[in-house]
Each structure stands twice: as structure tokens, then as C-alpha cells.
N, C-alpha and C. Protein backbone atom coordinates (compact mmCIF):
# COMPACT_ATOMS: atom_id res chain seq x y z
N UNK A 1 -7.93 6.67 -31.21
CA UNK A 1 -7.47 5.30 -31.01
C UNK A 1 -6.77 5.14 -29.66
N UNK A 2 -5.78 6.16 -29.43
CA UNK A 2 -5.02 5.92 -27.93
C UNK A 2 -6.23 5.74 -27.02
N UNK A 3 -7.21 6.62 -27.04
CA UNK A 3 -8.26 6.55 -25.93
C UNK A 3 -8.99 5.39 -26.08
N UNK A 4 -9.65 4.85 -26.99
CA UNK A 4 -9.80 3.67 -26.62
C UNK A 4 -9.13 2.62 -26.16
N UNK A 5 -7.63 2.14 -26.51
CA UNK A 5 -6.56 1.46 -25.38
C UNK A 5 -6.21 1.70 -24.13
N UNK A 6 -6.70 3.26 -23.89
CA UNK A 6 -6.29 3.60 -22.79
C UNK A 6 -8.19 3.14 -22.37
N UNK A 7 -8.78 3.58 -22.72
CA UNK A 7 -10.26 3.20 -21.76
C UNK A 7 -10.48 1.62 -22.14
N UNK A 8 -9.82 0.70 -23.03
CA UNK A 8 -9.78 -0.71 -22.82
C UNK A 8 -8.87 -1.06 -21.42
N UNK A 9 -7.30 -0.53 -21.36
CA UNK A 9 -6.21 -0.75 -19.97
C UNK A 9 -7.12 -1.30 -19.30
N UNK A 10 -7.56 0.28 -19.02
CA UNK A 10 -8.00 0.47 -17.30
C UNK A 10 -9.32 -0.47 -17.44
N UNK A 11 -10.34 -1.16 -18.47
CA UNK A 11 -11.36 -1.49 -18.03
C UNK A 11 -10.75 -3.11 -17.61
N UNK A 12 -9.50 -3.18 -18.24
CA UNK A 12 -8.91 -4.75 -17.87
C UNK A 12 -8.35 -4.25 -16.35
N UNK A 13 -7.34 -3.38 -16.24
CA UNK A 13 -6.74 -3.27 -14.68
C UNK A 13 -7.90 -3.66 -14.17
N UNK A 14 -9.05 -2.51 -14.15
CA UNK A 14 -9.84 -2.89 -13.06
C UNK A 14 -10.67 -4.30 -12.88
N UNK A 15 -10.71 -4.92 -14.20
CA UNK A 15 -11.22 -6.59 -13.77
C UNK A 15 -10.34 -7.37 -12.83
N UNK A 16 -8.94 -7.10 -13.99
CA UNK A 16 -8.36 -7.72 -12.94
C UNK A 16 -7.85 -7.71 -11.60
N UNK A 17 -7.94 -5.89 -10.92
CA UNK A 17 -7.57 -5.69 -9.35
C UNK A 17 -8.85 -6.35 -8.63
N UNK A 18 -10.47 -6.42 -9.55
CA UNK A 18 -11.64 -6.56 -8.65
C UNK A 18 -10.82 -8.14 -8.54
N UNK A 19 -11.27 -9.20 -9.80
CA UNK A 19 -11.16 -10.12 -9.72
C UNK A 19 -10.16 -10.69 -8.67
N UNK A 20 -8.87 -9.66 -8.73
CA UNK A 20 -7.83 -10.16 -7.19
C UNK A 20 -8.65 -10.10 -5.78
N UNK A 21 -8.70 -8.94 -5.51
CA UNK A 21 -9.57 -8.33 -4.41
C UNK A 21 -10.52 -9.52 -4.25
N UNK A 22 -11.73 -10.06 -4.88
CA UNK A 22 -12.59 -11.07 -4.77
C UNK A 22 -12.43 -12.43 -5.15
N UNK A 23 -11.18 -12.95 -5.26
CA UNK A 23 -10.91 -14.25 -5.23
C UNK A 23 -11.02 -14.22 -4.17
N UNK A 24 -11.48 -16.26 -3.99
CA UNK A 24 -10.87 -16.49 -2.67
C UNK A 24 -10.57 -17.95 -2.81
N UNK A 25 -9.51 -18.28 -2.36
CA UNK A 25 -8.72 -19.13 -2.51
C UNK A 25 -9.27 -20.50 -0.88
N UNK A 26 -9.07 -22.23 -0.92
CA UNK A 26 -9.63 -22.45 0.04
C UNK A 26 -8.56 -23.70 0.58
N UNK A 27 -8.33 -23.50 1.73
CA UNK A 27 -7.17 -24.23 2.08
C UNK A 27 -7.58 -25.85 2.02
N UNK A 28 -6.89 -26.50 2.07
CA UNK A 28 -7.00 -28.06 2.05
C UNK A 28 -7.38 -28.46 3.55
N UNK A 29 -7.65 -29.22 3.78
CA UNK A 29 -8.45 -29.78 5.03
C UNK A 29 -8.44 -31.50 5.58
N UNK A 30 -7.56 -31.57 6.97
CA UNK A 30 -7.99 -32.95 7.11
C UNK A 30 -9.19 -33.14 8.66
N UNK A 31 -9.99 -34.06 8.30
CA UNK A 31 -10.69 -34.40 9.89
C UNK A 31 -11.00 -35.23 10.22
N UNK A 32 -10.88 -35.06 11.94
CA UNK A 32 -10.89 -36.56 12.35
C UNK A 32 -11.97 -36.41 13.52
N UNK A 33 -12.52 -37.84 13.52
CA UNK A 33 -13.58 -38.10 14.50
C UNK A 33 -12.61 -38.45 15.41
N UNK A 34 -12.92 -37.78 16.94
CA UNK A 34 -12.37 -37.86 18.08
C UNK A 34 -13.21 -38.69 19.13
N UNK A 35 -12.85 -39.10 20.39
CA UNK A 35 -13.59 -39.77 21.40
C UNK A 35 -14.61 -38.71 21.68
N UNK A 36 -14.29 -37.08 21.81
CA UNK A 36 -15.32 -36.28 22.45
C UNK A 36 -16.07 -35.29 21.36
N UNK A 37 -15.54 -35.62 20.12
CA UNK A 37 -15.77 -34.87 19.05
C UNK A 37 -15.52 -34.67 17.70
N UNK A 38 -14.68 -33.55 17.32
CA UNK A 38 -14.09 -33.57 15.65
C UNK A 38 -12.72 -32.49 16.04
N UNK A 39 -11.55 -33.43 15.35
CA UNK A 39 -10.40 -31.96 14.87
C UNK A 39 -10.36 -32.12 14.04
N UNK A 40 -10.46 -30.57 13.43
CA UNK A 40 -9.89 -30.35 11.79
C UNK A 40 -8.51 -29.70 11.61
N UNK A 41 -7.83 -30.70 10.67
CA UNK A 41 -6.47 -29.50 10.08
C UNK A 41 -6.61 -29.08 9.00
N UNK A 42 -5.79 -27.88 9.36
CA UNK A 42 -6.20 -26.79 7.94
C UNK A 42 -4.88 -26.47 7.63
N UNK A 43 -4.31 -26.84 6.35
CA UNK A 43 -3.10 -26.53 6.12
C UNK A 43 -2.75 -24.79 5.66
N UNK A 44 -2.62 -23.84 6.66
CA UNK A 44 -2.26 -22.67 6.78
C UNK A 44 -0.85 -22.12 6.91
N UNK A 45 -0.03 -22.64 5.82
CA UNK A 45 1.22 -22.22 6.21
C UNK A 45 1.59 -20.64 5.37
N UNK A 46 2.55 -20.00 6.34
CA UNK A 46 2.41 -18.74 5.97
C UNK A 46 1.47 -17.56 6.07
N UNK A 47 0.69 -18.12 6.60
CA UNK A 47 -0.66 -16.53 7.59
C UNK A 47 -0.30 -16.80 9.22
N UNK A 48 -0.19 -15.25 8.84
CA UNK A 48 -0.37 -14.43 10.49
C UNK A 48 -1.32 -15.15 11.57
N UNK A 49 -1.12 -15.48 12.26
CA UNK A 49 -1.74 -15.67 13.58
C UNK A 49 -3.27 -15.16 13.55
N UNK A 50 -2.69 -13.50 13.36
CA UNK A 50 -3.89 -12.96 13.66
C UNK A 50 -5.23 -12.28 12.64
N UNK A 51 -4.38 -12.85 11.57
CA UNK A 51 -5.12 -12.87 10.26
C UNK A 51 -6.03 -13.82 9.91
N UNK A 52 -6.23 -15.06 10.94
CA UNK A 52 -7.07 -16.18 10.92
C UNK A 52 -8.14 -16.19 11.43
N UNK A 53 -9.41 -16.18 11.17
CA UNK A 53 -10.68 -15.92 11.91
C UNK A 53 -11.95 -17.36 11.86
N UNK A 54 -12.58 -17.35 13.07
CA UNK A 54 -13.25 -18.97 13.41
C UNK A 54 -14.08 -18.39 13.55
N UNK A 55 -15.22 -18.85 12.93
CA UNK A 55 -16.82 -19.06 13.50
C UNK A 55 -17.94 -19.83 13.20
N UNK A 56 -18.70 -20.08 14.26
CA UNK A 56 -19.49 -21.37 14.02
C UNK A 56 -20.93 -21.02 13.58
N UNK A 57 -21.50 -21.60 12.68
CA UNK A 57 -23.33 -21.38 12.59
C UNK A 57 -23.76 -22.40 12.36
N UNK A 58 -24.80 -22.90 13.45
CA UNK A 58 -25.32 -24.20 13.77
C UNK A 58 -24.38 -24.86 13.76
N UNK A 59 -24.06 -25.79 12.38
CA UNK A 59 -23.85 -26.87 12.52
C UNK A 59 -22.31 -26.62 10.96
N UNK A 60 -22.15 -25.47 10.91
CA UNK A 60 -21.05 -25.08 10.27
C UNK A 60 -19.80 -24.47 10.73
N UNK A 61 -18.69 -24.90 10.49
CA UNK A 61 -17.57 -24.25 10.53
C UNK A 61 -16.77 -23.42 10.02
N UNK A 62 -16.41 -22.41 9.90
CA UNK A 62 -15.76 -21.20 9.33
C UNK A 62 -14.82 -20.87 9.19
N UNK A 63 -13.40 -21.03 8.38
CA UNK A 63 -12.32 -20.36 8.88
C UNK A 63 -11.53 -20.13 7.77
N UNK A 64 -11.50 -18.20 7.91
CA UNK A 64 -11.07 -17.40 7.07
C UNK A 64 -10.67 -16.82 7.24
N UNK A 65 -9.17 -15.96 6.44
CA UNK A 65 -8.63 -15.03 6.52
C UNK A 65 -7.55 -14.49 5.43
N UNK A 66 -6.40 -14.47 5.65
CA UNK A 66 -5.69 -13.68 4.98
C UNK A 66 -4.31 -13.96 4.47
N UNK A 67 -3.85 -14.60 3.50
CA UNK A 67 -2.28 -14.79 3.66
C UNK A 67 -1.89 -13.70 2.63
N UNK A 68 -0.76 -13.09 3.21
CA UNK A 68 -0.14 -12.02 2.26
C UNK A 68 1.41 -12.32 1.94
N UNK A 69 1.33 -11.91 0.73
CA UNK A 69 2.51 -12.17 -0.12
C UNK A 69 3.93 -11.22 0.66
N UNK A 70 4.25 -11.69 1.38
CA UNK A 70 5.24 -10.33 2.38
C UNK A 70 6.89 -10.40 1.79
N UNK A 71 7.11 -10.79 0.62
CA UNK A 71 8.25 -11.17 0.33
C UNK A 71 7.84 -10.15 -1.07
N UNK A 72 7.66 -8.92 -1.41
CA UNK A 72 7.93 -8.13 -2.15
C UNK A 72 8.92 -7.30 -2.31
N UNK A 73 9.70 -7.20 -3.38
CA UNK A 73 10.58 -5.97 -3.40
C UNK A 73 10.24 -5.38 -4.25
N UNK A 74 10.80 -4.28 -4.39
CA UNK A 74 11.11 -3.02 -5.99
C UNK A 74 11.10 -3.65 -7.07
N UNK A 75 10.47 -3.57 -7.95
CA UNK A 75 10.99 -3.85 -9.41
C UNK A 75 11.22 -5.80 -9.53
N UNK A 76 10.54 -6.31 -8.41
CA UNK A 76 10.62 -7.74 -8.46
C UNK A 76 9.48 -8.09 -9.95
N UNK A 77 9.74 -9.00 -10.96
CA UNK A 77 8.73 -9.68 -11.73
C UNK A 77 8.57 -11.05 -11.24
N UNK A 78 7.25 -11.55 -11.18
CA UNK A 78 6.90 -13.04 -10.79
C UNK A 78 7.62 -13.98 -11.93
N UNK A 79 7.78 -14.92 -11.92
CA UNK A 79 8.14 -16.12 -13.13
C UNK A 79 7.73 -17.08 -12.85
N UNK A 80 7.19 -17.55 -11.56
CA UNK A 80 6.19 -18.49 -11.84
C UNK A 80 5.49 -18.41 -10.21
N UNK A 81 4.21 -18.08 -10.54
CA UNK A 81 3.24 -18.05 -8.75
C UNK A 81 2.69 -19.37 -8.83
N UNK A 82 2.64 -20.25 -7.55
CA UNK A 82 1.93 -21.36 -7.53
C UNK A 82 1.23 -21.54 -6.36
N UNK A 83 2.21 -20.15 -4.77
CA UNK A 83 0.68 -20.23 -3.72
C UNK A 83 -0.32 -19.52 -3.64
N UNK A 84 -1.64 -19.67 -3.66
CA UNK A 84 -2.31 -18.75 -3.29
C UNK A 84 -2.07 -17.85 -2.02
N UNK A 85 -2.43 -16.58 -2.51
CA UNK A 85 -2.73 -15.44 -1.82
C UNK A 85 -3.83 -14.58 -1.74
N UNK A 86 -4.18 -14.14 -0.75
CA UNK A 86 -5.28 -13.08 -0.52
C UNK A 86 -6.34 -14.18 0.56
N UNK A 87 -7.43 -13.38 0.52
CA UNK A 87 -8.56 -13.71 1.23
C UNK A 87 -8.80 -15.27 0.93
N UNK A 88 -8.83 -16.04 2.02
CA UNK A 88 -9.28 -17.53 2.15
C UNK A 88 -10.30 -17.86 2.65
N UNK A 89 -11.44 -18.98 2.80
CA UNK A 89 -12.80 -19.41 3.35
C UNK A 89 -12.65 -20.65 3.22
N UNK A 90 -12.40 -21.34 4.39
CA UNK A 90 -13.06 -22.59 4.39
C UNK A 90 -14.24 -23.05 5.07
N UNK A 91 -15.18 -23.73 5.12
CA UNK A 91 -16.48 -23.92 5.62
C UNK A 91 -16.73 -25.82 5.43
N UNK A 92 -17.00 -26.17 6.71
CA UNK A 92 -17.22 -27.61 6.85
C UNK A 92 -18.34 -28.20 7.94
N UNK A 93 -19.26 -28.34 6.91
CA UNK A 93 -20.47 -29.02 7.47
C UNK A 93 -20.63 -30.00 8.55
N UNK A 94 -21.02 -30.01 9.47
CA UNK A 94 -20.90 -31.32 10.40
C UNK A 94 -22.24 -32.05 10.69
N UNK A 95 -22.67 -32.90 10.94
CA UNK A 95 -23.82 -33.64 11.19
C UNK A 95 -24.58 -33.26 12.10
N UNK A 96 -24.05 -32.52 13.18
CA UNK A 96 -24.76 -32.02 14.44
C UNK A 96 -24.15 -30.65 14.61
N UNK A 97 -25.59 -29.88 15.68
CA UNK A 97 -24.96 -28.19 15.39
C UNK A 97 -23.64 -28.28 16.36
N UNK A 98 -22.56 -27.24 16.40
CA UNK A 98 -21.75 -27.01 17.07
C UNK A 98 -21.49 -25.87 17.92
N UNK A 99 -22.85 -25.19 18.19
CA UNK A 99 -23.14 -24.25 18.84
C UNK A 99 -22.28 -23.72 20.39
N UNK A 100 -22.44 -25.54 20.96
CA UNK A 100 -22.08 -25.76 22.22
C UNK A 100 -20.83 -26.37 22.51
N UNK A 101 -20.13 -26.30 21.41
CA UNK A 101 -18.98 -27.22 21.05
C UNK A 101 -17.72 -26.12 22.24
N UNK A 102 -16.53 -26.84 22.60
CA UNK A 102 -16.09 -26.24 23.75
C UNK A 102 -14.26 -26.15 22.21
N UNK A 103 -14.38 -25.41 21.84
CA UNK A 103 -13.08 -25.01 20.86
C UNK A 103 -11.74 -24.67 21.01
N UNK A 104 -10.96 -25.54 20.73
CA UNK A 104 -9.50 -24.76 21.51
C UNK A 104 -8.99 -25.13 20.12
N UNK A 105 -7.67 -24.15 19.86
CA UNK A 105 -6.97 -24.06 18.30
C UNK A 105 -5.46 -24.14 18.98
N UNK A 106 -4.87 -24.80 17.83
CA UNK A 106 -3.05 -24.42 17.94
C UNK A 106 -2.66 -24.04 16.87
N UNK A 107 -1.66 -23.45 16.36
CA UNK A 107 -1.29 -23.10 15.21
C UNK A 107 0.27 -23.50 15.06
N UNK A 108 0.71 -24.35 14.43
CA UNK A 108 1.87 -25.40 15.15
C UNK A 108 2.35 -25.50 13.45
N UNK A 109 3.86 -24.86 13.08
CA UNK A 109 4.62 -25.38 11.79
C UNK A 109 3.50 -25.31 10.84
N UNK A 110 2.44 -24.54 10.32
CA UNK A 110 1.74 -23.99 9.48
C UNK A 110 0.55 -24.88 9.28
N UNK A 111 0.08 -25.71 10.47
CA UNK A 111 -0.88 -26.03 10.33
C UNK A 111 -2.16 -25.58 11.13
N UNK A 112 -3.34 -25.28 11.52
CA UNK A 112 -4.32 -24.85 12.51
C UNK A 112 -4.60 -26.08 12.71
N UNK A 113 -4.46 -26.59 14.03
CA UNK A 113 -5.38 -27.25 14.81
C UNK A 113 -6.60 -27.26 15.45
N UNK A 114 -7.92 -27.68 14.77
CA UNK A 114 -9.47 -27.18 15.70
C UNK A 114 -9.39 -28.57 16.28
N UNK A 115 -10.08 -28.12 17.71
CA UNK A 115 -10.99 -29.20 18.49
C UNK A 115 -11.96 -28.54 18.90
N UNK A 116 -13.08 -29.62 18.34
CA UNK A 116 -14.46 -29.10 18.89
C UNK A 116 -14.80 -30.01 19.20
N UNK A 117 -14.96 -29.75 20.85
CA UNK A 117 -15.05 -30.75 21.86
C UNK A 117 -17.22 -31.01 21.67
N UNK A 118 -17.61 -31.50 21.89
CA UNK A 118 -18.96 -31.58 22.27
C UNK A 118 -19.52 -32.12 23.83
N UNK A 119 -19.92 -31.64 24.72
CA UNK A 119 -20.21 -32.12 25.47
C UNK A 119 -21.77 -32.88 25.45
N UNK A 120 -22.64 -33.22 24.43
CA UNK A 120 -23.63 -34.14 24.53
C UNK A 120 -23.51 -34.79 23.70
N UNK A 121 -24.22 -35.62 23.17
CA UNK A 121 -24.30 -36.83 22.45
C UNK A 121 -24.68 -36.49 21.20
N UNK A 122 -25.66 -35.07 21.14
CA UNK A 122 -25.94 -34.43 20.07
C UNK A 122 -24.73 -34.13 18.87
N UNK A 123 -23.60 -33.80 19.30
CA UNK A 123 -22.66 -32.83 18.31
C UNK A 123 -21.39 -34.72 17.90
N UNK A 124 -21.78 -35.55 18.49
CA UNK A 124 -21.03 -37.19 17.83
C UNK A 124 -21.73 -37.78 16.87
């Protein structure tokens, strides 16, 4: 009997470390049509700088990464979690590809700032 509780535990630990490990959680998003293009905000408060990653395909936008729970101690128990943590993906379709799009970011009081500038008529 112990061995089966003990080979039930671990078959739950391990759902639940995969299931952590492979969540992914997706930030909220605002965007705006610009004179030369599109900015998106991505409400990212609390990730690293350099834990944030951009990339474009065609006519998609990408941006994923990592917020970590950095406020752990010893022997801390949760009593109530309400932000997500771990691996994030957001992805936002645009009408035209953005291949050629000219991109500059800020990361300003926990929000990301994209501009994706377009220089033709194609990416408005």
C-alpha cells in the first residue's frame, strides 16, 4: 500500500512540476494605430529586462519571456497567489507583414513599449 501512495505522490509531483514548467501564462495588451504604424503595450510588470524576448514572422508579433517569483524565502507557505509566473507568450496578428517594420521598445514603470514603425504603405 505505501508503494502505491508513494508511486501515486510522485506521479502527481511530476504532473504537477510538468504542468508548472509548461504553463504559459499571457500578458494583457493595449494597441494603437499610429501616424507611421502600430504601438503595442504589454503590461509586464515585474520581469527582468532581459528576460523579455521580440520577434517578428511576417505579419506576427512575439513577445515572450519570463517573470520569476524572486521574493522567496525558507519555509515561506503561499495563502493566496494571484500573479502569474513562469514562461509568458504573447502573439498579435497585424494586417500587413512587419518584416520591414523599423522597432524601437521602452520598458518604462512595468510596461513594454513596441513601435513598429513601417516605412511603406504596405504595413498601415
Amino acid at each position: 500500500m505505501a508503494t502505491y501512495f508513494s508511486s501515486m505522490k510522485q506521479v502527481f509531483i511530476n504532473s504537477e512540476e510538468q504542468a508548472y514548467q509548461e504553463s504559459v501564462w499571457q500578458p494583457p495588451a493595449d494597441i494603437y494605430r499610429i501616424e507611421r504604424g502600430w504601438l503595442v503595450k504589454l503590461d509586464l510588470a515585474g520581469i527582468r529586462n532581459e528576460d523579455i524576448h521580440l520577434s517578428i514572422h511576417e505579419q506576427r508579433l512575439v513577445v515572450q519571456g519570463l517573470r520569476r517569483d524572486w521574493i522567496v524565502e525558507a519555509g515561506q507557505q503561499y495563502y493566496s497567489m494571484e500573479i502569474a509566473y513562469n514562461r509568458f507568450r504573447r502573439a498579435i496578428e497585424f494586417p500587413a507583414p512587419l518584416e520591414q517594420a523599423r522597432i524601437t521598445t521602452k520598458y518604462r514603470d512595468g510596461m513594454l513599449l513596441i513601435w513598429l514603425e513601417v516605412t511603406s504603405q504596405e504595413g498601415l
